[in-house]
C-alpha atoms as a PDB file:
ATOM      1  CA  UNK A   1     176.156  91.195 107.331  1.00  0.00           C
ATOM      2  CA  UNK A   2     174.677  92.583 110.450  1.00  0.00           C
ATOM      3  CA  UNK A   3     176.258  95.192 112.887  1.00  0.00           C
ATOM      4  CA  UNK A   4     174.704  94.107 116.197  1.00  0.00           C
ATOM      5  CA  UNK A   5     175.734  96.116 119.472  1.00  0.00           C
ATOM      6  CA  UNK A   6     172.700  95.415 121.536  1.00  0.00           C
ATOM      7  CA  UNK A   7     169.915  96.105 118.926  1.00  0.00           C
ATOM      8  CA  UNK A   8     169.941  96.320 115.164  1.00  0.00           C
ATOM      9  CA  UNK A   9     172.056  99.382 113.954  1.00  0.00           C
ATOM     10  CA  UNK A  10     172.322  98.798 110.559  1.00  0.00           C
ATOM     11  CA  UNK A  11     170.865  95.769 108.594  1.00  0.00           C
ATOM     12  CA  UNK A  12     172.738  95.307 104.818  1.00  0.00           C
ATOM     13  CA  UNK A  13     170.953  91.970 103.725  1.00  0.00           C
ATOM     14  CA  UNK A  14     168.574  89.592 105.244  1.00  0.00           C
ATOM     15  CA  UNK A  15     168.211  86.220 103.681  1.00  0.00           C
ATOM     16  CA  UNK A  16     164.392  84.822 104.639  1.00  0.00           C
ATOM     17  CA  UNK A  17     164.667  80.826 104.483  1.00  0.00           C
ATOM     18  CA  UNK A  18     162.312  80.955 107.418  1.00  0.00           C
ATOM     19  CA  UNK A  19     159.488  77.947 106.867  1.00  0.00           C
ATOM     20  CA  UNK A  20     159.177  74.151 107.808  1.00  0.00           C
ATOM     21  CA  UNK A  21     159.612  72.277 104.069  1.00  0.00           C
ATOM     22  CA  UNK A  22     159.177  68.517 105.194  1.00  0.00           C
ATOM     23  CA  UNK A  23     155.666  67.433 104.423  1.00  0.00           C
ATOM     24  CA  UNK A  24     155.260  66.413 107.665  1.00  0.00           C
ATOM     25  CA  UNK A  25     156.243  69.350 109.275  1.00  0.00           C
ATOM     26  CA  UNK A  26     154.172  72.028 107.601  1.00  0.00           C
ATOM     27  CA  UNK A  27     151.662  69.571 107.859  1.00  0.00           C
ATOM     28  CA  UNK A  28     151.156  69.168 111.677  1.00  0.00           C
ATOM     29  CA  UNK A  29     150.197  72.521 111.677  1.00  0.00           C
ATOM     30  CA  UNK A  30     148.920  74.560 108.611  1.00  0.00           C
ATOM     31  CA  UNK A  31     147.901  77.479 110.164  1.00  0.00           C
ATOM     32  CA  UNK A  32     151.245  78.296 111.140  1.00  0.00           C
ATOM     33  CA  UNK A  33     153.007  77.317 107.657  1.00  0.00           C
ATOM     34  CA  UNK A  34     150.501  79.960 106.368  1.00  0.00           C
ATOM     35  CA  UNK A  35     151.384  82.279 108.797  1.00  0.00           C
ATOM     36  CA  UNK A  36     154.764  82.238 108.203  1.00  0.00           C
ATOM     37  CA  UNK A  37     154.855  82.000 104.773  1.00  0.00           C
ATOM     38  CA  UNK A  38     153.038  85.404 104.477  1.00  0.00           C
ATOM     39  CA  UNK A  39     152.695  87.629 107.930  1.00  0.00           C
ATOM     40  CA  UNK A  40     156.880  86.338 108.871  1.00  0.00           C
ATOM     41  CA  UNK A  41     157.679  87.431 105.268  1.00  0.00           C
ATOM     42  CA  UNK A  42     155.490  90.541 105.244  1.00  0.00           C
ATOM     43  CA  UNK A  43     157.414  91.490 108.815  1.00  0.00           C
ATOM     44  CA  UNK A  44     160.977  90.983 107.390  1.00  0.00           C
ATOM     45  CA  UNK A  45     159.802  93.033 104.094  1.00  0.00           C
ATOM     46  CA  UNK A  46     159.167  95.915 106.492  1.00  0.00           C
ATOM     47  CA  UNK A  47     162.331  95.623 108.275  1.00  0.00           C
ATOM     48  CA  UNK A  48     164.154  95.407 104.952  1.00  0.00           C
ATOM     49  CA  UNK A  49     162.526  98.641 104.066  1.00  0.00           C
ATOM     50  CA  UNK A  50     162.849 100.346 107.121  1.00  0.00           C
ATOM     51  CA  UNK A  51     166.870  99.160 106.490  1.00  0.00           C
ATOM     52  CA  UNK A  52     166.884  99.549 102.858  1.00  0.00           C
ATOM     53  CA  UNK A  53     168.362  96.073 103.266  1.00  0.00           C
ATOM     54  CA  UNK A  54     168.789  93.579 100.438  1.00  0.00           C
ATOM     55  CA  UNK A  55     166.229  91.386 100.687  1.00  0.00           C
ATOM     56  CA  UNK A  56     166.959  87.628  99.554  1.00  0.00           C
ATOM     57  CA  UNK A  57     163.752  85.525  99.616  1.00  0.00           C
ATOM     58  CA  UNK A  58     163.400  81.297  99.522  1.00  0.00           C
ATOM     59  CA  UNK A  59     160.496  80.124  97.562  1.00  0.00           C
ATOM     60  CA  UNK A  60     160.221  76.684  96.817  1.00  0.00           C
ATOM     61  CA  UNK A  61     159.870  74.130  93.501  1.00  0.00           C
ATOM     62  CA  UNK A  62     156.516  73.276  95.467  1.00  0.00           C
ATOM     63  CA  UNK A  63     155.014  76.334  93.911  1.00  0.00           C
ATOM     64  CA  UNK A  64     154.699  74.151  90.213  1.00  0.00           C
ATOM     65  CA  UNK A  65     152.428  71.680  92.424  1.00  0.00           C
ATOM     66  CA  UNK A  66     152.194  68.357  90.337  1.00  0.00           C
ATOM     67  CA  UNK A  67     153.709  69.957  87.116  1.00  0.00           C
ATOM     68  CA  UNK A  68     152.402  69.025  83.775  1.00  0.00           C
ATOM     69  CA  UNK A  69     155.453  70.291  81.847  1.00  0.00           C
ATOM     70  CA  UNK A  70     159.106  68.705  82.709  1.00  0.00           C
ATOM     71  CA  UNK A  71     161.575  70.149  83.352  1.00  0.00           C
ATOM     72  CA  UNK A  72     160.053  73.624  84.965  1.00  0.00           C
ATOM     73  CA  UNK A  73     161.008  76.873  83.963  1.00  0.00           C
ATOM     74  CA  UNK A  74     160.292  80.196  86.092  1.00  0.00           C
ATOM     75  CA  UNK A  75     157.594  80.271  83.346  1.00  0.00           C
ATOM     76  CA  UNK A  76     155.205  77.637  84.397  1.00  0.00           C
ATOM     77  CA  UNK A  77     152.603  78.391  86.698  1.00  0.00           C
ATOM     78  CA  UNK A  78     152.053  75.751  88.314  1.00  0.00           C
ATOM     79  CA  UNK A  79     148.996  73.080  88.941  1.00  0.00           C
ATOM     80  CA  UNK A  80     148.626  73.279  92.607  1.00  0.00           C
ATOM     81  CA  UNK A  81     145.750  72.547  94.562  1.00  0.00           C
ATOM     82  CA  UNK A  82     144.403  74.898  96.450  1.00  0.00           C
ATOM     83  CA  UNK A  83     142.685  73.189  99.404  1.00  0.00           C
ATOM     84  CA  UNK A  84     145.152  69.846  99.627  1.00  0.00           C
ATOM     85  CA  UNK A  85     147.256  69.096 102.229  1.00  0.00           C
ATOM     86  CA  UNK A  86     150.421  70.431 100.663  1.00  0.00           C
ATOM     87  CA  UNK A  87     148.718  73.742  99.657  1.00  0.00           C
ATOM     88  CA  UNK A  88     149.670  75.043 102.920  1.00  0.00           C
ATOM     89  CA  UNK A  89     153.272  75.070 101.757  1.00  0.00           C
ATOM     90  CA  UNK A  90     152.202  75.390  98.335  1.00  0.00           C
ATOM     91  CA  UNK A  91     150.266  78.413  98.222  1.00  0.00           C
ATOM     92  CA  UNK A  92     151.983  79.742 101.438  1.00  0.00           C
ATOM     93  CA  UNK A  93     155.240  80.322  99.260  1.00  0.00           C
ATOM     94  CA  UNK A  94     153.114  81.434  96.056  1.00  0.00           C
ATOM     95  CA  UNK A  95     151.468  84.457  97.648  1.00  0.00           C
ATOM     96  CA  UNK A  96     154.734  85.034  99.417  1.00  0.00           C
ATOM     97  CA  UNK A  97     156.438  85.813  96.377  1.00  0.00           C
ATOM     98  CA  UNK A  98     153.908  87.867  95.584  1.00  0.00           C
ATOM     99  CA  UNK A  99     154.329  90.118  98.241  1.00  0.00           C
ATOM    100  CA  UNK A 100     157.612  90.340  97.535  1.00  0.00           C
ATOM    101  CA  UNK A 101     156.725  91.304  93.880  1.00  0.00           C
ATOM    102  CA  UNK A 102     154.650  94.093  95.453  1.00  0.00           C
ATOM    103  CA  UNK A 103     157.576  95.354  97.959  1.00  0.00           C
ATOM    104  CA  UNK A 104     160.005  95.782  94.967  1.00  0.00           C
ATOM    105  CA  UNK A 105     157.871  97.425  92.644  1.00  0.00           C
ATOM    106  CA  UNK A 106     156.089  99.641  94.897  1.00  0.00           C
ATOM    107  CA  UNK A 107     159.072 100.633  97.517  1.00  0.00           C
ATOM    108  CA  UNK A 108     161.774 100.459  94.528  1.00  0.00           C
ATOM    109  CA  UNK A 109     163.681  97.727  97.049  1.00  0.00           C
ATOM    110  CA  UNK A 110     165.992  95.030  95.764  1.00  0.00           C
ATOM    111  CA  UNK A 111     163.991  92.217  96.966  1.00  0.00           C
ATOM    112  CA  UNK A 112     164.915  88.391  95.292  1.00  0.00           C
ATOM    113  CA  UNK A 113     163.243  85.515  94.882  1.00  0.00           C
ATOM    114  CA  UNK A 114     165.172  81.860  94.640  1.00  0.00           C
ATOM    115  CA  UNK A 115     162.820  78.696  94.084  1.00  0.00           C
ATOM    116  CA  UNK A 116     164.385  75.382  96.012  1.00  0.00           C
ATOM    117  CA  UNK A 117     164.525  72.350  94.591  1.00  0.00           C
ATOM    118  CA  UNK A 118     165.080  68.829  96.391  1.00  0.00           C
ATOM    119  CA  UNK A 119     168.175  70.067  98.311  1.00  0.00           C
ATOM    120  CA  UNK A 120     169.978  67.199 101.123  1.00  0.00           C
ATOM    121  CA  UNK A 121     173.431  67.012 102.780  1.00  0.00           C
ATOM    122  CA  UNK A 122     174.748  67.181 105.980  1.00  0.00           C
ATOM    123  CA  UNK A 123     173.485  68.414 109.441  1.00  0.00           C
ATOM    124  CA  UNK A 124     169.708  67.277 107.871  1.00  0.00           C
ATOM    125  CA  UNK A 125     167.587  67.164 110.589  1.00  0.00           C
ATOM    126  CA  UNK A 126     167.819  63.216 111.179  1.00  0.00           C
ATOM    127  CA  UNK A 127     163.706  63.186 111.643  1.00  0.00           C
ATOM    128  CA  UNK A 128     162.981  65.339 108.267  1.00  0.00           C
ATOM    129  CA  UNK A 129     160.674  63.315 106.705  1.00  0.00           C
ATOM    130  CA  UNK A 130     162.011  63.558 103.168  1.00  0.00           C
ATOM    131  CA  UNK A 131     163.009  60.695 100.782  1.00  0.00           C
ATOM    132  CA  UNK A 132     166.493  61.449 101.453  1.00  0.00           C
ATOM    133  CA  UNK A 133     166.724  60.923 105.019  1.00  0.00           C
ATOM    134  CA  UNK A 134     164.364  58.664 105.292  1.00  0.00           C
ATOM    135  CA  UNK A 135     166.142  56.121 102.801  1.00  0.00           C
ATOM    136  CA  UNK A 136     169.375  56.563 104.949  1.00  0.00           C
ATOM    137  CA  UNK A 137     167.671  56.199 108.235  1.00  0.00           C
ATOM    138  CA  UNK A 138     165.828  53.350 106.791  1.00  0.00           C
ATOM    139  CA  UNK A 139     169.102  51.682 105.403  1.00  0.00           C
ATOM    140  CA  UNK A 140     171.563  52.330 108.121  1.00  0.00           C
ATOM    141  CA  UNK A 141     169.023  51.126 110.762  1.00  0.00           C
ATOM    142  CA  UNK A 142     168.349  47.922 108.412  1.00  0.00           C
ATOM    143  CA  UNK A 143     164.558  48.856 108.327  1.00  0.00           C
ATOM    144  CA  UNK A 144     162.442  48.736 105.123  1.00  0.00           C
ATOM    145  CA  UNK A 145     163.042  51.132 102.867  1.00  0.00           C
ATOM    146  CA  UNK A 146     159.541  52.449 102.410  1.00  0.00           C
ATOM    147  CA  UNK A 147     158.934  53.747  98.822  1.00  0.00           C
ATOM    148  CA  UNK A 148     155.174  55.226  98.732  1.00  0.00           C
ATOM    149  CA  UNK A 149     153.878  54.877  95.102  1.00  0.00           C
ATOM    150  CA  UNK A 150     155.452  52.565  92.496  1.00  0.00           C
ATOM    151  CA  UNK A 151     158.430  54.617  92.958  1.00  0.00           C
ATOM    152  CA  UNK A 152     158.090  55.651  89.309  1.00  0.00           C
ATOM    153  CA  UNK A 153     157.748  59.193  90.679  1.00  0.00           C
ATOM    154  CA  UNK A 154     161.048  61.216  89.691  1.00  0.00           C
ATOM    155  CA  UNK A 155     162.614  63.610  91.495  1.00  0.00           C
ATOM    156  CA  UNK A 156     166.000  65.497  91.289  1.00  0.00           C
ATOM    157  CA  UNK A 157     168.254  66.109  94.058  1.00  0.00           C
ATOM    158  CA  UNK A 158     170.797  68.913  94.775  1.00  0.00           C
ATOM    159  CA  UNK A 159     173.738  68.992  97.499  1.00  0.00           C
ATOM    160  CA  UNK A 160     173.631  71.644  99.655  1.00  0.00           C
ATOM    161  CA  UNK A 161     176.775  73.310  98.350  1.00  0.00           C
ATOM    162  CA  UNK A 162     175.459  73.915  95.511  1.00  0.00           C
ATOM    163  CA  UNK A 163     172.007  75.582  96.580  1.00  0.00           C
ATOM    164  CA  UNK A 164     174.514  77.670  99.132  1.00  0.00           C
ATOM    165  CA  UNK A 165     176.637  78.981  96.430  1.00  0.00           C
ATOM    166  CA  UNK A 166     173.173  79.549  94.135  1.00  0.00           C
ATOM    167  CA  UNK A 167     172.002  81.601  97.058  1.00  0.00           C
ATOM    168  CA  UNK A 168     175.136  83.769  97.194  1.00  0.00           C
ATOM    169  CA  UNK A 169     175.590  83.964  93.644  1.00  0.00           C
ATOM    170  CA  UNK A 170     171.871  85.281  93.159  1.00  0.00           C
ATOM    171  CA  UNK A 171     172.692  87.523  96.137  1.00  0.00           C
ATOM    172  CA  UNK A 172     175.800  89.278  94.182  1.00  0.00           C
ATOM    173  CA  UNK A 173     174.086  89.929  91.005  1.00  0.00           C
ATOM    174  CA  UNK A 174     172.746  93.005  89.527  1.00  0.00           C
ATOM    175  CA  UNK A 175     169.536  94.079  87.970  1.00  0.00           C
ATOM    176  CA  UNK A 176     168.191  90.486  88.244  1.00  0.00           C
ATOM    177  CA  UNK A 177     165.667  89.885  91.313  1.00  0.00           C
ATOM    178  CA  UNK A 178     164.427  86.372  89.937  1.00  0.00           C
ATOM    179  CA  UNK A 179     162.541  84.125  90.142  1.00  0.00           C
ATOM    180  CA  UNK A 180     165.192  81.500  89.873  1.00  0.00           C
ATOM    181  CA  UNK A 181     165.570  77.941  90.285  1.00  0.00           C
ATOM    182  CA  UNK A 182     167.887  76.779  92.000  1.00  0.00           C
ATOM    183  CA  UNK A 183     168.763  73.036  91.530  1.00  0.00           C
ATOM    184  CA  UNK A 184     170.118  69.686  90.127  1.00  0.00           C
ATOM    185  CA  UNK A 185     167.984  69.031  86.712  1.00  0.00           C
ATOM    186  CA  UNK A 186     169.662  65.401  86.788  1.00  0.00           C
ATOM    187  CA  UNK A 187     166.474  63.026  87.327  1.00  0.00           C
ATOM    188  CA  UNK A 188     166.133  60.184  89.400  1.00  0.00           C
ATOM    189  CA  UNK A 189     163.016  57.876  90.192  1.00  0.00           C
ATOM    190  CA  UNK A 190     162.303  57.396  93.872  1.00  0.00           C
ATOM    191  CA  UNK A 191     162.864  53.267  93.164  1.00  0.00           C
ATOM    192  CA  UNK A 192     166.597  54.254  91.022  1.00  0.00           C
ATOM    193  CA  UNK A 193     167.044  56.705  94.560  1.00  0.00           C
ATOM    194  CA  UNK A 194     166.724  53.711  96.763  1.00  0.00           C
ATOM    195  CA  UNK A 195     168.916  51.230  95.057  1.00  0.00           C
ATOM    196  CA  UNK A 196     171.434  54.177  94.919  1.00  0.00           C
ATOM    197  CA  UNK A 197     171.138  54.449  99.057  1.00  0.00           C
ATOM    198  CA  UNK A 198     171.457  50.457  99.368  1.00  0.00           C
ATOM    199  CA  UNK A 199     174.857  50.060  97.050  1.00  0.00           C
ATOM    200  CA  UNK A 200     176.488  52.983  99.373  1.00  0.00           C
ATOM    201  CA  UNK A 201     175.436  50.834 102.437  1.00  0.00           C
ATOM    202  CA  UNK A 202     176.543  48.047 101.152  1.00  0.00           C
ATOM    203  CA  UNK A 203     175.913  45.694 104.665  1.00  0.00           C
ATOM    204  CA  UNK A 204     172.417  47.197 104.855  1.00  0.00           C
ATOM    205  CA  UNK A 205     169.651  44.314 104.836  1.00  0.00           C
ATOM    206  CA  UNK A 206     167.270  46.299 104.117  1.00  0.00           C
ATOM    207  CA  UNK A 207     164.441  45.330 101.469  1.00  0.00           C
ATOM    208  CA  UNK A 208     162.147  47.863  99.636  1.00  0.00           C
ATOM    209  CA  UNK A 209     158.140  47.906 100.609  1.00  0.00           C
ATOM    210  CA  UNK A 210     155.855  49.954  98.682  1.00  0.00           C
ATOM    211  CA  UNK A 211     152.936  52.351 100.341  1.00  0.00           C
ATOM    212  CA  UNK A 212     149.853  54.233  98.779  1.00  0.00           C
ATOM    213  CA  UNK A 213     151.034  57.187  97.048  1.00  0.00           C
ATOM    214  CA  UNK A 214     150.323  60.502  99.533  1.00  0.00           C
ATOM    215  CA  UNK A 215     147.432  62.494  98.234  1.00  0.00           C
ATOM    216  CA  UNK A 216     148.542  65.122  95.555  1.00  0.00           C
ATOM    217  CA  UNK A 217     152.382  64.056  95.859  1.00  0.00           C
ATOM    218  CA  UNK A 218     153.747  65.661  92.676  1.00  0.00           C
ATOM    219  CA  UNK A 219     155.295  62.989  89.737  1.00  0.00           C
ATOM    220  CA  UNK A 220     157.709  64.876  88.262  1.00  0.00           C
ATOM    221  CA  UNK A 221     159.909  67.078  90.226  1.00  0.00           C
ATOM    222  CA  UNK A 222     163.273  68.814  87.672  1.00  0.00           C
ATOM    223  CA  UNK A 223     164.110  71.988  87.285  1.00  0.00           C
ATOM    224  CA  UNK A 224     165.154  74.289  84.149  1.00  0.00           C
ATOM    225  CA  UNK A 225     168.254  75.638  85.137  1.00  0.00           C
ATOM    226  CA  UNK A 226     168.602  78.180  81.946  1.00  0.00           C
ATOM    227  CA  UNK A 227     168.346  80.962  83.626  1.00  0.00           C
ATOM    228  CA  UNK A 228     170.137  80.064  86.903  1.00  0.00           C
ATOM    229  CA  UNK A 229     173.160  79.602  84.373  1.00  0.00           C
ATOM    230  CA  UNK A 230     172.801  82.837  82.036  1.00  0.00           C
ATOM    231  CA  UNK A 231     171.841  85.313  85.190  1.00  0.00           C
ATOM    232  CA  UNK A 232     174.079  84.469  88.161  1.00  0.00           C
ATOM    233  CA  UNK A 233     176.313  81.974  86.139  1.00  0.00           C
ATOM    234  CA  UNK A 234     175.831  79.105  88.305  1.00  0.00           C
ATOM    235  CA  UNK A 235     175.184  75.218  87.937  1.00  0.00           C
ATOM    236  CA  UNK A 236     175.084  72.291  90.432  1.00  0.00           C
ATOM    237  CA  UNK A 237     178.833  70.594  90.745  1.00  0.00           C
ATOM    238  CA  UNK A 238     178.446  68.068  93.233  1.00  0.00           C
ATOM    239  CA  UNK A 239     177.410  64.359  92.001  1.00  0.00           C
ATOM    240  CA  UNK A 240     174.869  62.631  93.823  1.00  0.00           C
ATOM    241  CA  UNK A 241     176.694  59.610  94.749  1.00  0.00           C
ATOM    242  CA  UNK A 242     179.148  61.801  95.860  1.00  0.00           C
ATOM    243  CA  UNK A 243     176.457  64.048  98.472  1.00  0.00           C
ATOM    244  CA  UNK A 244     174.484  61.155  99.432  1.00  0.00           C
ATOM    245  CA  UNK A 245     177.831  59.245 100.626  1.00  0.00           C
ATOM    246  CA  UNK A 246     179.052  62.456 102.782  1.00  0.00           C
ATOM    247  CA  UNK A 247     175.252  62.441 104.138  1.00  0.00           C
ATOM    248  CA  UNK A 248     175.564  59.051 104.928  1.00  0.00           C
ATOM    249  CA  UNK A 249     178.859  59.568 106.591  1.00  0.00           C
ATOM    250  CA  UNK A 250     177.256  62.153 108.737  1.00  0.00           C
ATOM    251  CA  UNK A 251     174.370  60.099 109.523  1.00  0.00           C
ATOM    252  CA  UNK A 252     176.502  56.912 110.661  1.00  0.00           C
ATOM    253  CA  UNK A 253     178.627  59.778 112.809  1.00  0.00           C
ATOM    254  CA  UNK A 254     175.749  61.059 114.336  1.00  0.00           C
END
């Protein structure tokens, strides 16, 4: 996508997935997870512009907060709040969408916006932080499997396939910019997650302990996938059990 002979000649596309998304991670240091979110994004805007790139943009399911409407459509605005410890992700990714807004209406660009859900696979950082990884880590290395909550919480998970061939799909479209969600809307609870994990490591040992629920750790996380299937034509194809065992081959292998 990019001619490169020593500095940037010509720039067709960038695609912006620039931002830590493990809780953890944007955690340890807010500041930056702000920064990123809006003055990284603002900086590849400009160089889109100065380009007239296409300008491909990854937002987040975090933006609905702790939903009170399941499954979420690009509709819902969200319950997020503003000054908890996830609203540096949160409302990082919120006002960066709305910068891209701006861009695309004011500069005429074609700037698009993709919201993330749950998304796991292979070459996961090992250390993430997520339920994913963590459950795998947990159950290969015949640890607890630490559920935080009553594990009632629900989730839905996507392989990372899928969200590549979302991204691309978006990316090839015309006259839509988004936003669009781009995930599984089959839902699990973190406890049904778990016992999924432990039957594909069958000589685990592992046993499940339960942990107070993180502050403003959302309950419902499922995506409407309507218009993900009318505008780029696009659906997830790859069954859980079938991801999480090639993530836990990778794991084992590395």
């Amino acid at each position: 996508m990019i001619a490169f002979t020593g500095e940037f000649k010509k720039i067709d596309v960038i695609y912006n997935l620039a931002c830590p998304a493990s809780p953890p991670k944007y955690q340890k240091d807010p500041i930056f997870t702000l920064k990123t979110s809006f003055l990284g994004n603002l900086n590849l805007l400009e160089l889109a512009k100065k380009h007239k790139a296409q300008y491909i943009f990854s937002s987040t399911s975090e933006i609905y907060g702790d939903p009170k409407v399941t499954p979420q459509s690009e509709e819902y605005r969200g319950n997020v709040n503003t000054m908890g410890p996830r609203a540096c992700y949160d409302e990082g990714k919120r006002v960066a969408e709305t910068l891209c807004w701006e861009y695309r209406r004011l500069y005429d660009m074609d700037v698009k916006v993709f919201r993330v859900f749950n998304t796991y696979g292979p070459f996961m950082d090992k250390n993430d932080g997520r339920v994913v990884s963590n459950f795998i880590n947990q159950a290969l290395n015949n640890e607890d499997i630490t559920i935080y909550g009553d594990g009632s919480q629900s989730r839905s998970f996507q392989y990372i396939d899928d969200l590549i061939d979302g991204i691309l799909k978006l990316a090839g479209t015309k006259d839509f910019y988004g936003p669009v969600n781009i995930g599984n809307p089959v839902e699990f609870s973190i406890k049904e997650l778990s016992n999924i994990v432990l039957d594909l490591i069958p000589d685990s040992t592992s046993k499940i302990v339960y942990r107070e629920l993180p502050k403003d750790d959302p309950m419902q996380r499922c995506p409407d996938i309507f218009v993900a299937k009318q505008k780029i034509g696009r659906g997830p194809t790859i069954d859980v059990k079938l991801g999480l065992q090639k993530t836990i081959d990778y794991f084992k292998n590395n």
